[in-house]
PDB file of N, CA and C in Angstrom:
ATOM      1  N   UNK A   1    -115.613-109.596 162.701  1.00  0.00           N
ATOM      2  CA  UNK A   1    -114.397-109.541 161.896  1.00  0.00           C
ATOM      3  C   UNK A   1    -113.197-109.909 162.768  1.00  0.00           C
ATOM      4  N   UNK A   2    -112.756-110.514 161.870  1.00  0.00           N
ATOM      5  CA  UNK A   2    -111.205-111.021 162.890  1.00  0.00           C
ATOM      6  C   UNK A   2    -110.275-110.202 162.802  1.00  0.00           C
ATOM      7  N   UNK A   3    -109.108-109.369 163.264  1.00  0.00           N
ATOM      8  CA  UNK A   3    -108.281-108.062 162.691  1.00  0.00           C
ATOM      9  C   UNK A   3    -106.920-109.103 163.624  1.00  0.00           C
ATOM     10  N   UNK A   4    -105.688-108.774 162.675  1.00  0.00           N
ATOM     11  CA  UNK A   4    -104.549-108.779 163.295  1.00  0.00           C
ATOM     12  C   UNK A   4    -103.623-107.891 163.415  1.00  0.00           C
ATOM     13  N   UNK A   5    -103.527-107.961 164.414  1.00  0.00           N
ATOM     14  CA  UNK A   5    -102.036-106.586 164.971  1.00  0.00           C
ATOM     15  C   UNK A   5    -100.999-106.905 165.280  1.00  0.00           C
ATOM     16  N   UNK A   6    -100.370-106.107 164.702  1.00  0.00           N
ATOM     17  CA  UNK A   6     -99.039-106.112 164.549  1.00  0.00           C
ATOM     18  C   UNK A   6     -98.109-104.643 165.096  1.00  0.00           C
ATOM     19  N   UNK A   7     -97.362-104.855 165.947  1.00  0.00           N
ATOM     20  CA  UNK A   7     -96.431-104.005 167.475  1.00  0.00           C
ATOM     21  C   UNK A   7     -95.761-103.566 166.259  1.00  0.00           C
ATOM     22  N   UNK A   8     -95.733-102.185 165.891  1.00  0.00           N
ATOM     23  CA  UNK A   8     -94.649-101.327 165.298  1.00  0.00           C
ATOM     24  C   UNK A   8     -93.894-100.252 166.414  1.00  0.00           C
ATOM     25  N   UNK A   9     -92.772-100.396 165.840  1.00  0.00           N
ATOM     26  CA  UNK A   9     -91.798 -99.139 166.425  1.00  0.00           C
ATOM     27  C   UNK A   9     -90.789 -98.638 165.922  1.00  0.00           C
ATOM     28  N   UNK A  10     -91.047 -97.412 165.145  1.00  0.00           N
ATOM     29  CA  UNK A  10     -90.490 -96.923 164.272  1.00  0.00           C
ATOM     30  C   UNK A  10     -89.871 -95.583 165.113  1.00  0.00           C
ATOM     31  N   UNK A  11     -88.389 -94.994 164.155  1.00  0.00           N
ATOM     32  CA  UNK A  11     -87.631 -94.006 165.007  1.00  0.00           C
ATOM     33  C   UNK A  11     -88.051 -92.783 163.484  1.00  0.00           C
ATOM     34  N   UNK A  12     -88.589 -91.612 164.758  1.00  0.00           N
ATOM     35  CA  UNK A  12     -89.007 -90.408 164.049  1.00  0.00           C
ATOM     36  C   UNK A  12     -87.711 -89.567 163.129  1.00  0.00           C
ATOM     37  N   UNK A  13     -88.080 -89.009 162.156  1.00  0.00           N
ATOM     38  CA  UNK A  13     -86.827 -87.904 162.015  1.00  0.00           C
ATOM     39  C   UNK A  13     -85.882 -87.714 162.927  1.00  0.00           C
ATOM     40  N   UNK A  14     -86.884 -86.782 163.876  1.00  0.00           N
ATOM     41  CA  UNK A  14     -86.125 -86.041 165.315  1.00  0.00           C
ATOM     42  C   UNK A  14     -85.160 -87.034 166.404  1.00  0.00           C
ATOM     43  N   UNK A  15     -85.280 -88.347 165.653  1.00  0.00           N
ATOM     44  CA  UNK A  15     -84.890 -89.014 166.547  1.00  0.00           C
ATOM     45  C   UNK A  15     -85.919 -89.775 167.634  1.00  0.00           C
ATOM     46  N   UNK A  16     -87.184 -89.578 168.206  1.00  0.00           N
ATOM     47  CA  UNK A  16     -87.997 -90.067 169.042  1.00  0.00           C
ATOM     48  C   UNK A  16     -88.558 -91.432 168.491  1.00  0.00           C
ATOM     49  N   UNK A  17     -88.677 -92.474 169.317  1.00  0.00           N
ATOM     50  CA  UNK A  17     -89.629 -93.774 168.937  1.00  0.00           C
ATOM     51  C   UNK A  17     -90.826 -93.522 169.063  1.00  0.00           C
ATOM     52  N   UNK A  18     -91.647 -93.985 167.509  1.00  0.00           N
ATOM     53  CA  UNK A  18     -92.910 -94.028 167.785  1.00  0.00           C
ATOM     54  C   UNK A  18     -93.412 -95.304 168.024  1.00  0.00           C
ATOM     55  N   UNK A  19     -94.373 -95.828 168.752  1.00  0.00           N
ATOM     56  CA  UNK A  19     -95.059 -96.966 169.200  1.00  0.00           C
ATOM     57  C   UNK A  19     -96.598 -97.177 168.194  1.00  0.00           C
ATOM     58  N   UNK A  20     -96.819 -98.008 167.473  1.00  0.00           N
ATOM     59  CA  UNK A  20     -98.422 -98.028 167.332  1.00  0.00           C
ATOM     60  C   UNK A  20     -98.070 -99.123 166.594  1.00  0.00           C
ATOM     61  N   UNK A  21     -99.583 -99.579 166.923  1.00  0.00           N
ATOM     62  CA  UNK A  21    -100.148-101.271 166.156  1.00  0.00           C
ATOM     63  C   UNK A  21    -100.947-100.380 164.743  1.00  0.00           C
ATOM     64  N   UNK A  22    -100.383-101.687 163.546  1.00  0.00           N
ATOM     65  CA  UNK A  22    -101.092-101.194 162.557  1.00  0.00           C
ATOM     66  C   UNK A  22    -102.122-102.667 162.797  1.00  0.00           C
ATOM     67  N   UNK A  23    -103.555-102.465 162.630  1.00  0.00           N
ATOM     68  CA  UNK A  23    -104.349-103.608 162.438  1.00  0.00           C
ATOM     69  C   UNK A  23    -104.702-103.400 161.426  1.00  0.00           C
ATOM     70  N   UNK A  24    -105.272-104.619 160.889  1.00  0.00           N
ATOM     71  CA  UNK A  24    -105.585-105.641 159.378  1.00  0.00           C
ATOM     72  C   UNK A  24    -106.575-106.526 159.993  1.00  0.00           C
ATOM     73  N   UNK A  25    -107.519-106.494 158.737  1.00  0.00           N
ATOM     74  CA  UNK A  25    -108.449-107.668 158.378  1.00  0.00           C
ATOM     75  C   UNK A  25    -107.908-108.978 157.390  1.00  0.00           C
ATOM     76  N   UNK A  26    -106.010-108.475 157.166  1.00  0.00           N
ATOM     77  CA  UNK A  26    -105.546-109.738 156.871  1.00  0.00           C
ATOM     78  C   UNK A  26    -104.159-110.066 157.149  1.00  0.00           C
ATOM     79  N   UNK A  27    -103.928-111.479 157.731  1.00  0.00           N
ATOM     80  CA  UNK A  27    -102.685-111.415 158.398  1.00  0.00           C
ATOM     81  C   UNK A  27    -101.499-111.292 156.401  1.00  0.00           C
ATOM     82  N   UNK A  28    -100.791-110.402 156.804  1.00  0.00           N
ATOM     83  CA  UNK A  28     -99.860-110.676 155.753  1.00  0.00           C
ATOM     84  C   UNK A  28     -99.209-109.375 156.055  1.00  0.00           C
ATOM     85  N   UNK A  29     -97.834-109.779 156.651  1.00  0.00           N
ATOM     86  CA  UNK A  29     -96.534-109.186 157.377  1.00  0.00           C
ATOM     87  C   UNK A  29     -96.406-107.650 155.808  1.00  0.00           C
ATOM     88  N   UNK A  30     -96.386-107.976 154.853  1.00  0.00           N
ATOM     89  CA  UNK A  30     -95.901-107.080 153.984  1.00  0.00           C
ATOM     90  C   UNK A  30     -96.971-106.038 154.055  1.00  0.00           C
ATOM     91  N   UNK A  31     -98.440-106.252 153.722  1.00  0.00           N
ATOM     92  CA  UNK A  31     -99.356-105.433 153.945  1.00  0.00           C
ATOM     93  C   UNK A  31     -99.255-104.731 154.942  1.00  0.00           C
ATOM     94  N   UNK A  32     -99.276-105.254 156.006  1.00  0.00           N
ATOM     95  CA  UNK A  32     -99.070-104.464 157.381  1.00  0.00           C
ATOM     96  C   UNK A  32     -97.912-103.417 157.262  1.00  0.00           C
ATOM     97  N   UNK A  33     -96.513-103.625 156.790  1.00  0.00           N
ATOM     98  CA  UNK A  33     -95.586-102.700 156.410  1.00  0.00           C
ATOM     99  C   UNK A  33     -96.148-101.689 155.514  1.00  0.00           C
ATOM    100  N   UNK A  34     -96.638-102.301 154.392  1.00  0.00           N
ATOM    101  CA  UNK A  34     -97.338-100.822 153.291  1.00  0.00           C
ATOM    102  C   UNK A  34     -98.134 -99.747 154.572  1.00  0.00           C
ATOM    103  N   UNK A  35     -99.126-100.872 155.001  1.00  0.00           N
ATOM    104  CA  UNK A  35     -99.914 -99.629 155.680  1.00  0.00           C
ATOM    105  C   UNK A  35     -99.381 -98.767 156.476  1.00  0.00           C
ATOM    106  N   UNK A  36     -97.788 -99.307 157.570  1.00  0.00           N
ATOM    107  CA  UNK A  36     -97.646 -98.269 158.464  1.00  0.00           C
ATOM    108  C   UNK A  36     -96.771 -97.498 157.672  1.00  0.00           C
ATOM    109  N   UNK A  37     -96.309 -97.702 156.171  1.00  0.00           N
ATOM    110  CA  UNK A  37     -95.110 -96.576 155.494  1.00  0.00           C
ATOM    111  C   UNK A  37     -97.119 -95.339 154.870  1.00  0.00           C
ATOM    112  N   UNK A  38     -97.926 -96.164 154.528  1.00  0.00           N
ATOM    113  CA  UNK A  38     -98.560 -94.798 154.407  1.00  0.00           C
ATOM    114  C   UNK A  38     -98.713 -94.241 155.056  1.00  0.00           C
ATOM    115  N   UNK A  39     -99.731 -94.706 156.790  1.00  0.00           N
ATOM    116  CA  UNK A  39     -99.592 -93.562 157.589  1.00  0.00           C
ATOM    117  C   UNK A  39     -98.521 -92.641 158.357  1.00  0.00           C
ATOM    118  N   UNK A  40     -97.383 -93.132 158.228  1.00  0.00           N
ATOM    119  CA  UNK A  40     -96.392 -92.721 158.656  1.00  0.00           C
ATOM    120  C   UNK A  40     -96.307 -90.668 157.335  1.00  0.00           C
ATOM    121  N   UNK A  41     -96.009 -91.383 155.958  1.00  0.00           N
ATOM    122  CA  UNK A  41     -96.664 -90.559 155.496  1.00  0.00           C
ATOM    123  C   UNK A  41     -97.225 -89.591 155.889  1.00  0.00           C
ATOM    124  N   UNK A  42     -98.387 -89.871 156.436  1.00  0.00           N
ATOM    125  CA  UNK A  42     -99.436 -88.930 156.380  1.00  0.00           C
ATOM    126  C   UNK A  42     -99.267 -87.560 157.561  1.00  0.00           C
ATOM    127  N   UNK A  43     -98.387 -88.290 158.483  1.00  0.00           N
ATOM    128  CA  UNK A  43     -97.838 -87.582 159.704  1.00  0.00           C
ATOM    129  C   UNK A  43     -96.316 -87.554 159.468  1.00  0.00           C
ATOM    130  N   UNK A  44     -96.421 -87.007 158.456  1.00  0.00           N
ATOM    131  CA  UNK A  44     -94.712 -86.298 157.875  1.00  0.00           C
ATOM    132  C   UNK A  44     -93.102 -86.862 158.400  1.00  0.00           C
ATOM    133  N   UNK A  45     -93.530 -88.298 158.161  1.00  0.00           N
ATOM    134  CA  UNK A  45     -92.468 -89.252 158.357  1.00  0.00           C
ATOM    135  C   UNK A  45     -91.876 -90.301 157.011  1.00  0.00           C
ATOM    136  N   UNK A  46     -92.391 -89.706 155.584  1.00  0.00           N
ATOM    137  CA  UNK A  46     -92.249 -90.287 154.906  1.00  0.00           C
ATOM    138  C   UNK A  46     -91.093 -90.675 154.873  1.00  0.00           C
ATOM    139  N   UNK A  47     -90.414 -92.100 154.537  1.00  0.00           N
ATOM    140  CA  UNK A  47     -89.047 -92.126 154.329  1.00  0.00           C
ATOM    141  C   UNK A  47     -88.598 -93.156 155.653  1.00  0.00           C
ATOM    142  N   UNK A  48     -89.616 -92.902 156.802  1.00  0.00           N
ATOM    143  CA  UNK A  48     -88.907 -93.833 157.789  1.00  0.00           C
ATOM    144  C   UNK A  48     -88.794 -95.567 157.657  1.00  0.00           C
ATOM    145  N   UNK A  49     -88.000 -95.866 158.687  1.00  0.00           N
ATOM    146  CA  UNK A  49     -87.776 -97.212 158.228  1.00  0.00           C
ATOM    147  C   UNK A  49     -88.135 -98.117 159.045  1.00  0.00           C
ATOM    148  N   UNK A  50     -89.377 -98.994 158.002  1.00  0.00           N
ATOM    149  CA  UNK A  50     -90.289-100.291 158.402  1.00  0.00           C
ATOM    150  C   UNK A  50     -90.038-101.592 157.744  1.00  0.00           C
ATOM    151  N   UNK A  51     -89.651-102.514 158.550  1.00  0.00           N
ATOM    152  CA  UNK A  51     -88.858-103.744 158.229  1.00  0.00           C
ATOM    153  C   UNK A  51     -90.259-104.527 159.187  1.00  0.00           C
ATOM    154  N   UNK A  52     -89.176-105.662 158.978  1.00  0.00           N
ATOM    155  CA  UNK A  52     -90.261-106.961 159.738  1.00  0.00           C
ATOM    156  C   UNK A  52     -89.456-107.054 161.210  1.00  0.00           C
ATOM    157  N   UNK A  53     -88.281-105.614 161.378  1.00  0.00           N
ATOM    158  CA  UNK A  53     -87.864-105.620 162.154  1.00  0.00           C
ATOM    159  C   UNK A  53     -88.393-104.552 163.281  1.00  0.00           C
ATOM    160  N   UNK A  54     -88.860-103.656 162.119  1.00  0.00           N
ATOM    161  CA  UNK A  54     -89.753-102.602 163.142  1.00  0.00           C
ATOM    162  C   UNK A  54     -91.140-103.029 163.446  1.00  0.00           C
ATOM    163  N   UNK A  55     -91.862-104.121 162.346  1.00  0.00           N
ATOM    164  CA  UNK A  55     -93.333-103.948 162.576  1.00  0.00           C
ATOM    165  C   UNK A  55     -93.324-105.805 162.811  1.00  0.00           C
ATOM    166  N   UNK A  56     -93.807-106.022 163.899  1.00  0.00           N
ATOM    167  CA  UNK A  56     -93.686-107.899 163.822  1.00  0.00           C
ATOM    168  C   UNK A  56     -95.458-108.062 164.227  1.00  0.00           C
ATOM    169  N   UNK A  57     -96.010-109.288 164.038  1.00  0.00           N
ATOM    170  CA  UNK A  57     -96.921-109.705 164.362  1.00  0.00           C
ATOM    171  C   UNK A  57     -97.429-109.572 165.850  1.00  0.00           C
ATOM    172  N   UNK A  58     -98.392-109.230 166.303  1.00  0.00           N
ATOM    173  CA  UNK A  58     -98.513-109.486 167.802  1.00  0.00           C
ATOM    174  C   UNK A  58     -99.758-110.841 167.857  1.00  0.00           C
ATOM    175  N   UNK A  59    -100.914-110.421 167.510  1.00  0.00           N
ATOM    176  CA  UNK A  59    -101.786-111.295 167.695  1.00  0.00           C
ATOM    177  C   UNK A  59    -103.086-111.270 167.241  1.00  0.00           C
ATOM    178  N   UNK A  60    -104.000-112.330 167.019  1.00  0.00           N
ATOM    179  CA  UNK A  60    -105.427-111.603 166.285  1.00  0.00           C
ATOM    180  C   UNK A  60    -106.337-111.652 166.960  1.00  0.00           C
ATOM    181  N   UNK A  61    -107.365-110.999 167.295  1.00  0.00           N
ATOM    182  CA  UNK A  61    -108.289-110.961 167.813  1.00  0.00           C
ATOM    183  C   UNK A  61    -109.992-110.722 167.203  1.00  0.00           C
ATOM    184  N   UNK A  62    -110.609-110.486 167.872  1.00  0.00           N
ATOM    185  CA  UNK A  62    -112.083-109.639 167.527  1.00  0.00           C
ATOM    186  C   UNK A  62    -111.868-108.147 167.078  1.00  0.00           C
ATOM    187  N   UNK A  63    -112.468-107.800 166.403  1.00  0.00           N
ATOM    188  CA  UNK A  63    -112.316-106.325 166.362  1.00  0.00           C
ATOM    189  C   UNK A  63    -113.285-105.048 166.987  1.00  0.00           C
ATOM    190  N   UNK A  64    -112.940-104.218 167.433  1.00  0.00           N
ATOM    191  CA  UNK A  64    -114.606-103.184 168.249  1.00  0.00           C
ATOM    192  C   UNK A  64    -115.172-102.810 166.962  1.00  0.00           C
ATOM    193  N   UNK A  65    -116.238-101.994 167.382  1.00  0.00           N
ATOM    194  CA  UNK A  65    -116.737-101.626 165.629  1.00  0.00           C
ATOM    195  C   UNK A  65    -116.339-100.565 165.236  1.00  0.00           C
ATOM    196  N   UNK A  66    -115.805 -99.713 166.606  1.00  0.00           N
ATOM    197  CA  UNK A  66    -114.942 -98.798 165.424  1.00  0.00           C
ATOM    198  C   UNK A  66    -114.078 -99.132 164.524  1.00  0.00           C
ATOM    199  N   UNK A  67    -112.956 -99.628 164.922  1.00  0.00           N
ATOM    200  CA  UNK A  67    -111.986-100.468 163.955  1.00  0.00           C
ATOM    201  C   UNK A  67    -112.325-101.247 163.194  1.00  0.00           C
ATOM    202  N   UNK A  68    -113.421-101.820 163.457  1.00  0.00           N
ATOM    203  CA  UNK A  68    -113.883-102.819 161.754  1.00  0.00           C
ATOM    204  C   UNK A  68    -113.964-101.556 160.918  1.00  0.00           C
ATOM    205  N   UNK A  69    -114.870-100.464 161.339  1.00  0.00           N
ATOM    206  CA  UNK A  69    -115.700 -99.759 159.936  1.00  0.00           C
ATOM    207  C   UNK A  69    -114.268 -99.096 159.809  1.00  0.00           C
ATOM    208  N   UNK A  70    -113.355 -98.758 160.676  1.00  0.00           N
ATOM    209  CA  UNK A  70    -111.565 -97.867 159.876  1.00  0.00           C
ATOM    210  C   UNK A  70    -111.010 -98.952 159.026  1.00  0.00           C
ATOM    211  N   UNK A  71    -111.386 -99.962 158.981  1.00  0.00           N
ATOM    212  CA  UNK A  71    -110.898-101.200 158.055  1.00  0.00           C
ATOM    213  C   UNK A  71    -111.561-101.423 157.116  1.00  0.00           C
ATOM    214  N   UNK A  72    -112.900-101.626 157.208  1.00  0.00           N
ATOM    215  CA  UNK A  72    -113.824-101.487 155.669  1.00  0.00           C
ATOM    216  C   UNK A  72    -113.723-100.821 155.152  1.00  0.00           C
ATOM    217  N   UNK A  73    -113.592 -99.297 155.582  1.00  0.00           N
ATOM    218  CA  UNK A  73    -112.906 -97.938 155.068  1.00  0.00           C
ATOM    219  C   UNK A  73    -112.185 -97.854 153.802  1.00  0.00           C
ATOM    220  N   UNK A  74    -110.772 -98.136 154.809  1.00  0.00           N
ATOM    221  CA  UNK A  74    -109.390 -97.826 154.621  1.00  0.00           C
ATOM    222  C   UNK A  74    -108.380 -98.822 154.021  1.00  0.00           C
ATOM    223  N   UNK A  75    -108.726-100.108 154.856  1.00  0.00           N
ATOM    224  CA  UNK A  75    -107.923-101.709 154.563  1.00  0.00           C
ATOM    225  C   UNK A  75    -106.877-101.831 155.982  1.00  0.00           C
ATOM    226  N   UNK A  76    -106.759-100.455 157.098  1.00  0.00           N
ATOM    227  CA  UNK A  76    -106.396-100.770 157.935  1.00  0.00           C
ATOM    228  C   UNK A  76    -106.897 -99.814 158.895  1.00  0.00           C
ATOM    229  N   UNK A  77    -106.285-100.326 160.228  1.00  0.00           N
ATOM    230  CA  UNK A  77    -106.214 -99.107 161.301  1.00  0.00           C
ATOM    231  C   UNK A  77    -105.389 -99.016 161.902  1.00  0.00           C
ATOM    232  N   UNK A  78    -104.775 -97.725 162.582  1.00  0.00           N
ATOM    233  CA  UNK A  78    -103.320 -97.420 163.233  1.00  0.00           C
ATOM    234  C   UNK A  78    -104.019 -97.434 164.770  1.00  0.00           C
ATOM    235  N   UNK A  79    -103.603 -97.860 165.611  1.00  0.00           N
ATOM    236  CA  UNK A  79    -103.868 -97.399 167.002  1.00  0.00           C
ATOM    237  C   UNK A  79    -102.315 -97.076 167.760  1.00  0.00           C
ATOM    238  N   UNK A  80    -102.660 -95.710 167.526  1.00  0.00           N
ATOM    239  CA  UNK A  80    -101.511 -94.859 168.115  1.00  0.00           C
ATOM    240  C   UNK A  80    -101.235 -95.377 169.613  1.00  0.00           C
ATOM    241  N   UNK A  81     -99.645 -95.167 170.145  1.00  0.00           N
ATOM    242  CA  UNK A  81     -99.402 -95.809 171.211  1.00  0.00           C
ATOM    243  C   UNK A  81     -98.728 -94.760 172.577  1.00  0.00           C
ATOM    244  N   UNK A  82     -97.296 -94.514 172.038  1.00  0.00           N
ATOM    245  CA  UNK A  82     -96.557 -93.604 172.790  1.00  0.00           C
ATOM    246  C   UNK A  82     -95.644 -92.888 171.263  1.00  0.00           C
ATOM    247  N   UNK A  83     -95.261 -91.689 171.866  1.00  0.00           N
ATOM    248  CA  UNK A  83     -94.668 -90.660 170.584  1.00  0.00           C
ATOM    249  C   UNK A  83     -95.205 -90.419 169.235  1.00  0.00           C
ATOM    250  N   UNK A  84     -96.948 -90.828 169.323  1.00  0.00           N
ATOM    251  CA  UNK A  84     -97.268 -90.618 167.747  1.00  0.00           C
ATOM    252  C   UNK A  84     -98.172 -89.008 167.801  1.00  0.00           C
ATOM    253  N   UNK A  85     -97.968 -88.418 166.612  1.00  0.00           N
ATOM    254  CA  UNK A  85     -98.726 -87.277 166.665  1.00  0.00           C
ATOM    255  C   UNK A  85    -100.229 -87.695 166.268  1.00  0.00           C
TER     256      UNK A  85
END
């Protein structure tokens, strides 16, 4: 599977930057935004703000198999970076 990632950095409530790549099994800049406003969500950041300014393309690659099967799953995967819970 081919996955593309895309460098997010979004600013927490508290004020702190969070760092993490949302990957996709499809390049498309808007998808990639849905996915990091859900998980953001999910770790009680609903509301923060994801532009094409917070989340940009990085690059595509191969995927490991963990991250394929969090993508067959889900439709994405977060790989947490610096400041994510």
């Amino acid at each position: 599977m081919e996955i593309h990632v895309y460098d997010t950095y979004v600013e927490a409530k508290d004020g702190h930057t969070m760092h993490f790549d949302v990957i996709t099994d499809v390049k498309d800049h808007g998808k990639a935004i849905e996915y990091a406003k859900q998980w953001l969500e999910t770790v009680g950041e609903k509301g923060a703000k994801v532009t094409t300014e917070e989340c940009q393309f990085c690059h595509s690659q191969g995927a490991p198999k963990p991250v394929e099967d969090a993508i067959k799953a889900n439709g994405f995967f977060i790989q947490k970076m610096e400041g994510c819970p």
